[in-house]
N, C-alpha and C. Protein backbone atom coordinates (compact mmCIF):
# COMPACT_ATOMS: atom_id res chain seq x y z
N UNK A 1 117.80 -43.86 42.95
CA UNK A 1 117.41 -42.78 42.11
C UNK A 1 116.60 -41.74 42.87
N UNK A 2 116.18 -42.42 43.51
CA UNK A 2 115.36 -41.11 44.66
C UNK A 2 116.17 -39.93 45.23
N UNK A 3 117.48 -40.53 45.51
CA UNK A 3 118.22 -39.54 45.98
C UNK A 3 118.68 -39.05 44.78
N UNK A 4 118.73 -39.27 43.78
CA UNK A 4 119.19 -37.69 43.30
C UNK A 4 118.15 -36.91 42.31
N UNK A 5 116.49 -37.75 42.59
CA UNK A 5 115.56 -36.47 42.69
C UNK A 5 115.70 -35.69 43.68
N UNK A 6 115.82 -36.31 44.99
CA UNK A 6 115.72 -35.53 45.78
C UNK A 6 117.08 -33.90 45.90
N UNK A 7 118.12 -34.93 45.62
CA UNK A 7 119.35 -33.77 45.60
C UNK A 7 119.16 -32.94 43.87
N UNK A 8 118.29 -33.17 43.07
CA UNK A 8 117.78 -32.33 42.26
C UNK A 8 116.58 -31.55 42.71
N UNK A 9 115.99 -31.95 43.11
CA UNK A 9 114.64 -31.13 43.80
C UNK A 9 115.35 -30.27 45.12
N UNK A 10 116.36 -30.66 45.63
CA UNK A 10 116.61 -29.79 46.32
C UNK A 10 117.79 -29.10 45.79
N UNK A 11 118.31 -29.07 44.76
CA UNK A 11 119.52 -28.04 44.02
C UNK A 11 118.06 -27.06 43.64
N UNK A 12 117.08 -27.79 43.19
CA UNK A 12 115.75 -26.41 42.39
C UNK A 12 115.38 -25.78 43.67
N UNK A 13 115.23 -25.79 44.67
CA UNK A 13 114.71 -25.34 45.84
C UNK A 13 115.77 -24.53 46.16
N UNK A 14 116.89 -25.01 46.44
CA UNK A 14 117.52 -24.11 46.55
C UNK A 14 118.20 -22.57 45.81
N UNK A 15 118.04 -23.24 44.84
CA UNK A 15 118.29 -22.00 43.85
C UNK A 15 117.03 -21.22 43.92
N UNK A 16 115.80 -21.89 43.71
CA UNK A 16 114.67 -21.17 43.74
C UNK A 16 114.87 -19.84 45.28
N UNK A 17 115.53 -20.57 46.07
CA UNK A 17 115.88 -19.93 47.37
C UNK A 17 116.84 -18.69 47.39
N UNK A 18 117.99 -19.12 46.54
CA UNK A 18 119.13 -18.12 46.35
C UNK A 18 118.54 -17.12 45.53
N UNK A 19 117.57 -17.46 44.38
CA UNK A 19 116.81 -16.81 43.73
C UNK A 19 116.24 -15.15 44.48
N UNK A 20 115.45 -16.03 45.25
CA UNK A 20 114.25 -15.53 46.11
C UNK A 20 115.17 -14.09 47.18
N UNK A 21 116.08 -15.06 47.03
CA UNK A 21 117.39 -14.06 48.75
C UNK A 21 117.43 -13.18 47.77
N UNK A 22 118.13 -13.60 46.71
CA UNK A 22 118.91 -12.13 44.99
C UNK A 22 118.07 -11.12 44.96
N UNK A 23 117.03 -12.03 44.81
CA UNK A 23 115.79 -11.02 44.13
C UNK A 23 115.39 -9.34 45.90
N UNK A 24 115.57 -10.62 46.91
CA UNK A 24 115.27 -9.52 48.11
C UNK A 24 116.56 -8.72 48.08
N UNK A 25 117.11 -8.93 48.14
CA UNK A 25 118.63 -8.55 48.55
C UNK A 25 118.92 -7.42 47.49
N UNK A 26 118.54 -7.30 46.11
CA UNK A 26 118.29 -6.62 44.92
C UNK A 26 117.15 -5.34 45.46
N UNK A 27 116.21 -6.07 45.64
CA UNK A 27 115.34 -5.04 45.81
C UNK A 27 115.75 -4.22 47.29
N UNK A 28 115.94 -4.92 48.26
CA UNK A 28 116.28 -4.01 49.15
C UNK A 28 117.91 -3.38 49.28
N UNK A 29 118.67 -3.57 48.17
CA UNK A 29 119.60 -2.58 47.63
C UNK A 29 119.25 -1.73 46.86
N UNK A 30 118.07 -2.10 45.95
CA UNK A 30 117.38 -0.64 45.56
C UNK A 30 116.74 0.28 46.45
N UNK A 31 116.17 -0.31 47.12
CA UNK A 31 115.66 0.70 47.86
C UNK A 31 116.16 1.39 48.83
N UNK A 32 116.99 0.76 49.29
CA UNK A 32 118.11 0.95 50.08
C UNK A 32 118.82 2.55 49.20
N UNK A 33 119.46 2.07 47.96
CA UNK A 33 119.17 2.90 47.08
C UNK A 33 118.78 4.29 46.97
N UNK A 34 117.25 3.70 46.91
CA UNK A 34 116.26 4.87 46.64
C UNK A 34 116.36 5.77 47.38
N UNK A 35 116.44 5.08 48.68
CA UNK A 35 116.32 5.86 50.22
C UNK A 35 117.23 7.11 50.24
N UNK A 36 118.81 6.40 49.95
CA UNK A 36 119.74 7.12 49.92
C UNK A 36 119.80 8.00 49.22
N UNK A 37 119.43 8.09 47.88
CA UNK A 37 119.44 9.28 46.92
C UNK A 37 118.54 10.17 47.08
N UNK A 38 116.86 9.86 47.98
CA UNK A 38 115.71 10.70 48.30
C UNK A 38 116.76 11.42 49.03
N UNK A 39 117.10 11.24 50.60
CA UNK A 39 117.68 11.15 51.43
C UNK A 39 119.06 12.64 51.00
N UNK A 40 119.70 12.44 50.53
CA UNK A 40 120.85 13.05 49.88
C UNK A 40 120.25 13.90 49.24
N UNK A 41 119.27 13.90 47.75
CA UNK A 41 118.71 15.15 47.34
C UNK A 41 117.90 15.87 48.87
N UNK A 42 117.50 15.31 49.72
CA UNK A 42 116.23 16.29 50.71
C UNK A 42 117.72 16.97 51.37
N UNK A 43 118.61 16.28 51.85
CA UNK A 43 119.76 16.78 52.67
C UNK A 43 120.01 18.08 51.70
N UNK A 44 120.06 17.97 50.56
CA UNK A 44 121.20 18.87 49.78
C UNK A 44 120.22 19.99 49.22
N UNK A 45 119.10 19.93 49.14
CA UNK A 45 117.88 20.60 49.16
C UNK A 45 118.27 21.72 50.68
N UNK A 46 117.97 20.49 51.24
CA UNK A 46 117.80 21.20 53.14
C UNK A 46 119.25 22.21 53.17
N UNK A 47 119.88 21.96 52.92
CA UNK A 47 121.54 22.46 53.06
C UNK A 47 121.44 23.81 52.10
N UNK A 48 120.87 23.85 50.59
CA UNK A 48 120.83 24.76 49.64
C UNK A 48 119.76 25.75 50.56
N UNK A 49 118.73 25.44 50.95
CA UNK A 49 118.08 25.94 51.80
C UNK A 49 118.64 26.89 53.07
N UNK A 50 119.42 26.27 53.74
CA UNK A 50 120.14 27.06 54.96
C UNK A 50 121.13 27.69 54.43
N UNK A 51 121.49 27.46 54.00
CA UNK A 51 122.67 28.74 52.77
C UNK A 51 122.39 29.99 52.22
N UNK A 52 120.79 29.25 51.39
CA UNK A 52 120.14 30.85 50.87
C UNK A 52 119.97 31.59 52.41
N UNK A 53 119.11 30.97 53.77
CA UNK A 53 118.76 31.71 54.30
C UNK A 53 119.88 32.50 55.40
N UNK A 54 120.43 31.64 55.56
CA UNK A 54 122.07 32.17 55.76
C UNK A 54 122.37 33.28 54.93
N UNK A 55 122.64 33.60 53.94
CA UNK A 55 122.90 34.36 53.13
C UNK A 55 121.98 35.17 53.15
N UNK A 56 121.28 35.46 53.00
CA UNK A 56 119.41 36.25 53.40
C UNK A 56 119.97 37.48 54.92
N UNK A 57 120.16 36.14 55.79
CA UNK A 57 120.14 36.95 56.63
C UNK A 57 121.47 37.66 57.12
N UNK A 58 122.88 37.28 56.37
CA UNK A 58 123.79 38.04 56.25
C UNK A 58 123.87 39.08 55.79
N UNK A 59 123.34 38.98 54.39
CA UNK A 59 122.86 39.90 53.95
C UNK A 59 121.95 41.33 54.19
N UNK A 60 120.93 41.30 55.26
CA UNK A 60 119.93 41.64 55.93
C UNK A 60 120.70 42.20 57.31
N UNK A 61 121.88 41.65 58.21
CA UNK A 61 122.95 41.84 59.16
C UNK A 61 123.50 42.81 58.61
N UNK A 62 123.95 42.57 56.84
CA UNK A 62 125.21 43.18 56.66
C UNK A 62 124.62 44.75 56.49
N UNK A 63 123.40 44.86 56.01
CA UNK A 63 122.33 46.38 55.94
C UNK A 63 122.25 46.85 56.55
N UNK A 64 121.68 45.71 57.50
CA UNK A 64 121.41 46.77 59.35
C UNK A 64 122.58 47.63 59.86
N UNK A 65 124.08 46.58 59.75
CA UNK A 65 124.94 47.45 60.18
C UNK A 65 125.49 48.52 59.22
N UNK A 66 125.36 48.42 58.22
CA UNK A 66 125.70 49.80 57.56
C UNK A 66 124.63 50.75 57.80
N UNK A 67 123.06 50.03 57.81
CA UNK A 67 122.63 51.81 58.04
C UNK A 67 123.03 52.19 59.45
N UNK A 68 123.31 51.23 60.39
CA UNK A 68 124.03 52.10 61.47
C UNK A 68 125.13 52.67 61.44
N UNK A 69 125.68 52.12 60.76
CA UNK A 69 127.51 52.83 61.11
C UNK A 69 127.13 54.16 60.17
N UNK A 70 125.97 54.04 58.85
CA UNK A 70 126.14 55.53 58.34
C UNK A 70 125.24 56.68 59.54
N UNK A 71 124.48 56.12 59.75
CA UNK A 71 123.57 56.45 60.55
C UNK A 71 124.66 57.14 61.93
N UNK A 72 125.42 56.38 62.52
CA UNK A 72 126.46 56.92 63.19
C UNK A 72 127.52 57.58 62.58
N UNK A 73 127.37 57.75 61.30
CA UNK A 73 128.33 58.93 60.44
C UNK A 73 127.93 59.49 60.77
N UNK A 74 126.58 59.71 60.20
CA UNK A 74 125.64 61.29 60.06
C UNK A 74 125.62 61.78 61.22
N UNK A 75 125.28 61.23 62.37
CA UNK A 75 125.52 61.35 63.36
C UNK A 75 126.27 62.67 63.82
N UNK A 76 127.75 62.11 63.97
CA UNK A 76 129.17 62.50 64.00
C UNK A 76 129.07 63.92 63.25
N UNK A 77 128.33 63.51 61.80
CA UNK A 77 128.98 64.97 61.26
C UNK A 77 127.76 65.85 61.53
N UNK A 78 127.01 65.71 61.64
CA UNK A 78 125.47 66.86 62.16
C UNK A 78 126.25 67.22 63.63
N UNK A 79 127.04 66.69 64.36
CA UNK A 79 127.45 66.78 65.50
C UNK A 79 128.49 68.06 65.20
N UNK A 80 129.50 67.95 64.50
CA UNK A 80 130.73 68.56 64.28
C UNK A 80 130.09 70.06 63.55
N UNK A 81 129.27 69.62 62.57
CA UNK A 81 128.28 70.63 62.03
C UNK A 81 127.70 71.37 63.11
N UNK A 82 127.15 71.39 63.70
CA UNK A 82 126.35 72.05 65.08
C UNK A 82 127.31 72.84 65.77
N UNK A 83 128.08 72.32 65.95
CA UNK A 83 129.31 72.93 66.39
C UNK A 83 130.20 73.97 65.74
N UNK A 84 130.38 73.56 64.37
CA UNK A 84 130.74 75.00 63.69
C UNK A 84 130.12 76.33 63.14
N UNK A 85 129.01 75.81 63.57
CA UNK A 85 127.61 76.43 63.38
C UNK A 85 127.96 77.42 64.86
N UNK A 86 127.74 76.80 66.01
CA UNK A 86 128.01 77.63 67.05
C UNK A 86 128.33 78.65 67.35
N UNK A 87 130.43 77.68 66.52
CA UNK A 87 131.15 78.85 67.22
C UNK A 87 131.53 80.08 66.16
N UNK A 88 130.80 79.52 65.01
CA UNK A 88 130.80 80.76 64.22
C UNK A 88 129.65 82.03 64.57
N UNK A 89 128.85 81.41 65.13
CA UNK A 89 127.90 82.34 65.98
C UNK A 89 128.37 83.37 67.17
N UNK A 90 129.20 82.12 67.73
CA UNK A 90 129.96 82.97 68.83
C UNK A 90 130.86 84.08 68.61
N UNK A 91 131.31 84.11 67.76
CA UNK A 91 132.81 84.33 66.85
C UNK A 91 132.11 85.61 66.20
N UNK A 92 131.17 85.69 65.66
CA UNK A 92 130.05 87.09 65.23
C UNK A 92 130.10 87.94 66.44
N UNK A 93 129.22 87.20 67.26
CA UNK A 93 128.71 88.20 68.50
C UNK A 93 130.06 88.50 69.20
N UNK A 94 130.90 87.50 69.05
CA UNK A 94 132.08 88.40 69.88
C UNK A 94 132.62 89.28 69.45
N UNK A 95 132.99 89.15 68.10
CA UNK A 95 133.60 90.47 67.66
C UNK A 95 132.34 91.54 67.31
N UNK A 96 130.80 91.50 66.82
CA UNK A 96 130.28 92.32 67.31
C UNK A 96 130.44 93.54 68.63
N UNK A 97 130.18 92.49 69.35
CA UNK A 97 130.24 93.35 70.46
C UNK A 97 131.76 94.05 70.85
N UNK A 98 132.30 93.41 70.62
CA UNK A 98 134.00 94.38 70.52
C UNK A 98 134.00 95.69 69.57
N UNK A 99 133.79 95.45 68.78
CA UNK A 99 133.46 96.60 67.65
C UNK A 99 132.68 97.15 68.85
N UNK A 100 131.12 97.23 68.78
CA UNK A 100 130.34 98.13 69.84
C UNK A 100 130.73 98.74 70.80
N UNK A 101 131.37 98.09 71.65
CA UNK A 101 132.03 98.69 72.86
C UNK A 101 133.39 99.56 72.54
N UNK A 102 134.00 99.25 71.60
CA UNK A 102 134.84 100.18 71.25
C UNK A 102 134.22 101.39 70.93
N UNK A 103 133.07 101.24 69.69
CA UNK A 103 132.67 102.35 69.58
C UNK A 103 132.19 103.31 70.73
N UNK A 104 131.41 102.37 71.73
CA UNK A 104 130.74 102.95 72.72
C UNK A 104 131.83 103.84 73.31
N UNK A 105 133.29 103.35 73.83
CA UNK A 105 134.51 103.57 74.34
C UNK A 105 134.72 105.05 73.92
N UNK A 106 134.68 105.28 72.58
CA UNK A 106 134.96 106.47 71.77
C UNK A 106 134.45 107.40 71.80
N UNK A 107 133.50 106.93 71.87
CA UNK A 107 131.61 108.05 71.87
C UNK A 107 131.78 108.61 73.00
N UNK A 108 132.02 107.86 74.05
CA UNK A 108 132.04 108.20 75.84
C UNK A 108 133.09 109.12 75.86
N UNK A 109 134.48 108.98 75.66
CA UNK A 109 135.88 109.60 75.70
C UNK A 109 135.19 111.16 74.87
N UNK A 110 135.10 111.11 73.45
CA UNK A 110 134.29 112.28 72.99
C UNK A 110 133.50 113.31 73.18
N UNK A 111 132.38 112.21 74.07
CA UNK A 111 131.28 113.08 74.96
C UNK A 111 132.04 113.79 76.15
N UNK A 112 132.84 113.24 76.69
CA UNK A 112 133.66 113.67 78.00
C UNK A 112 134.28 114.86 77.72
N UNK A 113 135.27 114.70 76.50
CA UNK A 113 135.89 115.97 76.18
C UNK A 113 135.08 117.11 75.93
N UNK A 114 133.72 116.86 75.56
CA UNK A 114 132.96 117.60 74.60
C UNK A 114 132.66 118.83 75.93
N UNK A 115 131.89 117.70 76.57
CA UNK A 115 131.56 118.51 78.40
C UNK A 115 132.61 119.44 78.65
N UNK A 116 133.67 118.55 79.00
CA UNK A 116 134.60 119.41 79.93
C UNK A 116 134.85 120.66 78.94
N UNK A 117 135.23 120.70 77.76
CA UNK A 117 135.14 122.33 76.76
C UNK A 117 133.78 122.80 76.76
N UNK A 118 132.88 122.83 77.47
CA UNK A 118 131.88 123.53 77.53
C UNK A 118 132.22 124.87 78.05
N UNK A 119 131.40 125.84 77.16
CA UNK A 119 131.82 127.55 78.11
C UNK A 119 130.94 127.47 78.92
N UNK A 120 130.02 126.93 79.18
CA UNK A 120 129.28 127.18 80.52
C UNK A 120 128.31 126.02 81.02
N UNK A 121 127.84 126.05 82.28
CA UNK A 121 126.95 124.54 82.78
C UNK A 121 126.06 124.13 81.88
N UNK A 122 124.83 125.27 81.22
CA UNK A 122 123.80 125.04 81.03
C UNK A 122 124.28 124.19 79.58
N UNK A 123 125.25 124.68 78.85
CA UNK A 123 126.07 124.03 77.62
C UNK A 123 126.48 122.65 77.96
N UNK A 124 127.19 122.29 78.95
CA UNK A 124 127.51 121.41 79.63
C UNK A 124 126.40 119.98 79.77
N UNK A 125 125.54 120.86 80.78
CA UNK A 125 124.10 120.19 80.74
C UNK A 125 123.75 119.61 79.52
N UNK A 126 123.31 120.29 78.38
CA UNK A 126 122.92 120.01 77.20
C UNK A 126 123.28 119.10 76.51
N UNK A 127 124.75 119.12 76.15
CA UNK A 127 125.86 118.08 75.63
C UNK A 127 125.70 116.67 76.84
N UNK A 128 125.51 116.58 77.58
CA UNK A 128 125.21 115.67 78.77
C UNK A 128 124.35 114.87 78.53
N UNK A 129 122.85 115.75 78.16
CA UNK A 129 121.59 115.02 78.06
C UNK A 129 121.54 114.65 76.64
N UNK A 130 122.53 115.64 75.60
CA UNK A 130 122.14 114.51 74.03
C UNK A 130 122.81 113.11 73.62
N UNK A 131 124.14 113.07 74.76
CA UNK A 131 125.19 112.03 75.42
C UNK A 131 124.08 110.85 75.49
N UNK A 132 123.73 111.44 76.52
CA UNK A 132 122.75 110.33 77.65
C UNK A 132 121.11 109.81 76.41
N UNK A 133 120.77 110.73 75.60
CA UNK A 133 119.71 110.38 74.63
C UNK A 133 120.63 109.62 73.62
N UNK A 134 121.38 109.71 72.77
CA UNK A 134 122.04 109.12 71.81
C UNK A 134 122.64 107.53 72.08
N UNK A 135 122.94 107.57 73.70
CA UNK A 135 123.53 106.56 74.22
C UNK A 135 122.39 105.61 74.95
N UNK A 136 120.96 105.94 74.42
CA UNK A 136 119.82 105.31 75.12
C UNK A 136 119.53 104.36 73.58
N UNK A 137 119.21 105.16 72.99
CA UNK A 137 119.04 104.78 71.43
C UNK A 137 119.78 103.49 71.27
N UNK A 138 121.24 104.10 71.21
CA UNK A 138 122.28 103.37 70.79
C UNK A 138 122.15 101.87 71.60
N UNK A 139 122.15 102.12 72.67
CA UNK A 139 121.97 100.53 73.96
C UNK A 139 121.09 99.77 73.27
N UNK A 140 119.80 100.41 72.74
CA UNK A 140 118.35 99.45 72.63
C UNK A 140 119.09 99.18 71.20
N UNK A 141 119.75 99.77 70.22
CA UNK A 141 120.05 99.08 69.02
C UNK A 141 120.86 98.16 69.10
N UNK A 142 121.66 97.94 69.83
CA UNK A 142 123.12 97.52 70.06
C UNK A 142 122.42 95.95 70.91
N UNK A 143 121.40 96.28 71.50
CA UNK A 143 121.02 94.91 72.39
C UNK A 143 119.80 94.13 71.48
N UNK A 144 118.87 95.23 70.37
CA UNK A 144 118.39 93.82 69.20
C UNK A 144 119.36 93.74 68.88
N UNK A 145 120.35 94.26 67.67
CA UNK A 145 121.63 93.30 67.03
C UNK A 145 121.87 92.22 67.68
N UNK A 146 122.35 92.28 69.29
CA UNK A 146 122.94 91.39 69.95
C UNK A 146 122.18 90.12 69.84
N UNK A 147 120.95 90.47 69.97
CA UNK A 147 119.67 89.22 70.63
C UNK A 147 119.56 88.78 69.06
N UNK A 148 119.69 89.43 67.68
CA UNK A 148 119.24 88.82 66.27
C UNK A 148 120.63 87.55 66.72
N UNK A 149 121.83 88.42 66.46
CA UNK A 149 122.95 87.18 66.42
C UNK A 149 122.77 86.34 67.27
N UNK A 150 122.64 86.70 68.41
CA UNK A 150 122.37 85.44 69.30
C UNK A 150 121.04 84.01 68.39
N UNK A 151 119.96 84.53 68.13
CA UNK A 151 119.20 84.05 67.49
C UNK A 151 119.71 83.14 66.51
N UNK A 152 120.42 84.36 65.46
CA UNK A 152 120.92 82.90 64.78
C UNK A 152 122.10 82.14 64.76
N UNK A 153 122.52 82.57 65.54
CA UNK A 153 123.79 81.17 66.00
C UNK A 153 122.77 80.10 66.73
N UNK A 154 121.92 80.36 67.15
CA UNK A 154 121.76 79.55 68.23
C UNK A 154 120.66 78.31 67.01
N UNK A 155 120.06 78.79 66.35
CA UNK A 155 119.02 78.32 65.03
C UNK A 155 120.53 78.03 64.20
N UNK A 156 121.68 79.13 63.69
CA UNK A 156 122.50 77.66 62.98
C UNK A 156 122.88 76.31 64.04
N UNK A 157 123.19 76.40 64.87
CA UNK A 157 123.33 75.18 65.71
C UNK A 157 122.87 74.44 65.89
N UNK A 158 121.23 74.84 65.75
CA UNK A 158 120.55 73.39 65.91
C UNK A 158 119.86 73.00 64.90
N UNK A 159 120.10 73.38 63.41
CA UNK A 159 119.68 73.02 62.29
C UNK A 159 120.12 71.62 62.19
N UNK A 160 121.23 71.41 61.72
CA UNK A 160 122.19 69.81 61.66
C UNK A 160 121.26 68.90 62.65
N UNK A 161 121.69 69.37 63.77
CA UNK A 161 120.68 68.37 64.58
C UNK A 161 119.53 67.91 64.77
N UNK A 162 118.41 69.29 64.38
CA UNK A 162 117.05 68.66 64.18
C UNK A 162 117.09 67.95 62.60
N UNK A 163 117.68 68.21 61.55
CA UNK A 163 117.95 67.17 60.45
C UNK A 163 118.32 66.39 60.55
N UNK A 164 119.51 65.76 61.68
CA UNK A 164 119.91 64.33 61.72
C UNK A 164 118.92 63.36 62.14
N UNK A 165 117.92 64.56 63.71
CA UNK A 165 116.82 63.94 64.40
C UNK A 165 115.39 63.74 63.32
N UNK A 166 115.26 64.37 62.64
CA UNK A 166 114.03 64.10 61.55
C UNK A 166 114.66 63.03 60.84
N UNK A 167 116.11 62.52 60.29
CA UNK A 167 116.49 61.39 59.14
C UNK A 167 116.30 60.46 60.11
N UNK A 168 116.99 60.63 61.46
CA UNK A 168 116.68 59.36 61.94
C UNK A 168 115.27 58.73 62.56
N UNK A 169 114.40 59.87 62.86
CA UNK A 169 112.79 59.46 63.00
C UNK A 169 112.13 58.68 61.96
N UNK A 170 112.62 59.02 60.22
CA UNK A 170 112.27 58.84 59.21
C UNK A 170 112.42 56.85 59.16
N UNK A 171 113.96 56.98 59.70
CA UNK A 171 114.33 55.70 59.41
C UNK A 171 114.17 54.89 60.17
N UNK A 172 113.60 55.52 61.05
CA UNK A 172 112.94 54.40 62.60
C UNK A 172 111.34 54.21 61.97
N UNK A 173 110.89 54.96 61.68
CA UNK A 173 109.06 55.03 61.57
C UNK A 173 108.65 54.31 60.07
N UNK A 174 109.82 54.03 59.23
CA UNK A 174 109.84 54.04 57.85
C UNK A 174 109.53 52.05 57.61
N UNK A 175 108.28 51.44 57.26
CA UNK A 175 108.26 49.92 57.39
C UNK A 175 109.81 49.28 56.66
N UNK A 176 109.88 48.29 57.40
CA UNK A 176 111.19 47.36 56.89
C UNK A 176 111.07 47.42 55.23
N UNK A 177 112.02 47.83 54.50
CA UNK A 177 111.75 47.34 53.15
C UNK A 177 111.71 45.71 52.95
């Protein structure tokens, strides 16, 4: 009979044992568990995390390069602007001065004839020197006009550009929003 206290005392021991393993084996599948699901939410946390900031800074990429590429619009067209600005300046003073010199052309041919039908030198003379006074006048008017147009072609031309150069000082000096 001893032996099968003993093989009863040891079926209780042992179970008490298998018990004991369940019970570890339980708990360290929970925690095991636990681990995994902390573990998985911090990952998926961490991951939601690099996404927003991913996105943040795509976002923040995708700004930068548009204000450049507009920034290199404006650019372009203050450029093209300056330029039609120019040659419309040019395009004044040239035909200004064509007009002028024609006139001048006329005035001269006129004065010439005027001389040579003179009845006499001192007449001659005379018509000569109001030639030569009218055509003094005329030079100093004819050369402000010239120097105003010049002026402002040269001020439309560089309007566009000192505006592109003030937007873009603005947007260099201006704190990050």
């Amino acid at each position: 009979m001893t032996t099968k206290k003993t093989t009863g005392d040891g079926f209780k021991a042992q179970e008490a044992a298998t018990q004991t393993i369940d019970a570890a084996l339980k708990a360290g599948k929970e925690g095991v568990d636990v681990f995994l699901k902390e573990g998985t939410d911090a990952a998926a946390k961490g991951f939601e995390k690099a996404v927003t900031m991913s996105r943040d800074a795509a976002g923040t990429a995708a700004r930068q390069f548009d204000d450049i590429s507009t920034a290199g619009k404006s650019s372009i067209q203050a450029t093209m602007a300056s330029s039609d600005a120019w040659l419309s300046g040019v395009e004044k003073l040239s035909g200004y001065a064509t007009k002028a010199t024609q006139e001048l052309l006329n005035e001269g041919i006129q004065a010439s004839q005027a001389i040579l039908g003179a009845k006499n030198p001192q007449e001659a003379a005379q018509l000569q020197t109001e030639y030569m006074q009218k055509g003094w006048s005329r030079f100093l008017d004819e050369t402000t006009k010239l120097g105003e147009l010049s002026v402002q072609a040269a001020t439309g031309m560089f309007e566009p550009l000192n505006a592109q150069i003030g937007a873009a000082m603005d947007r260099w000096t201006k704190p990050a929003a």
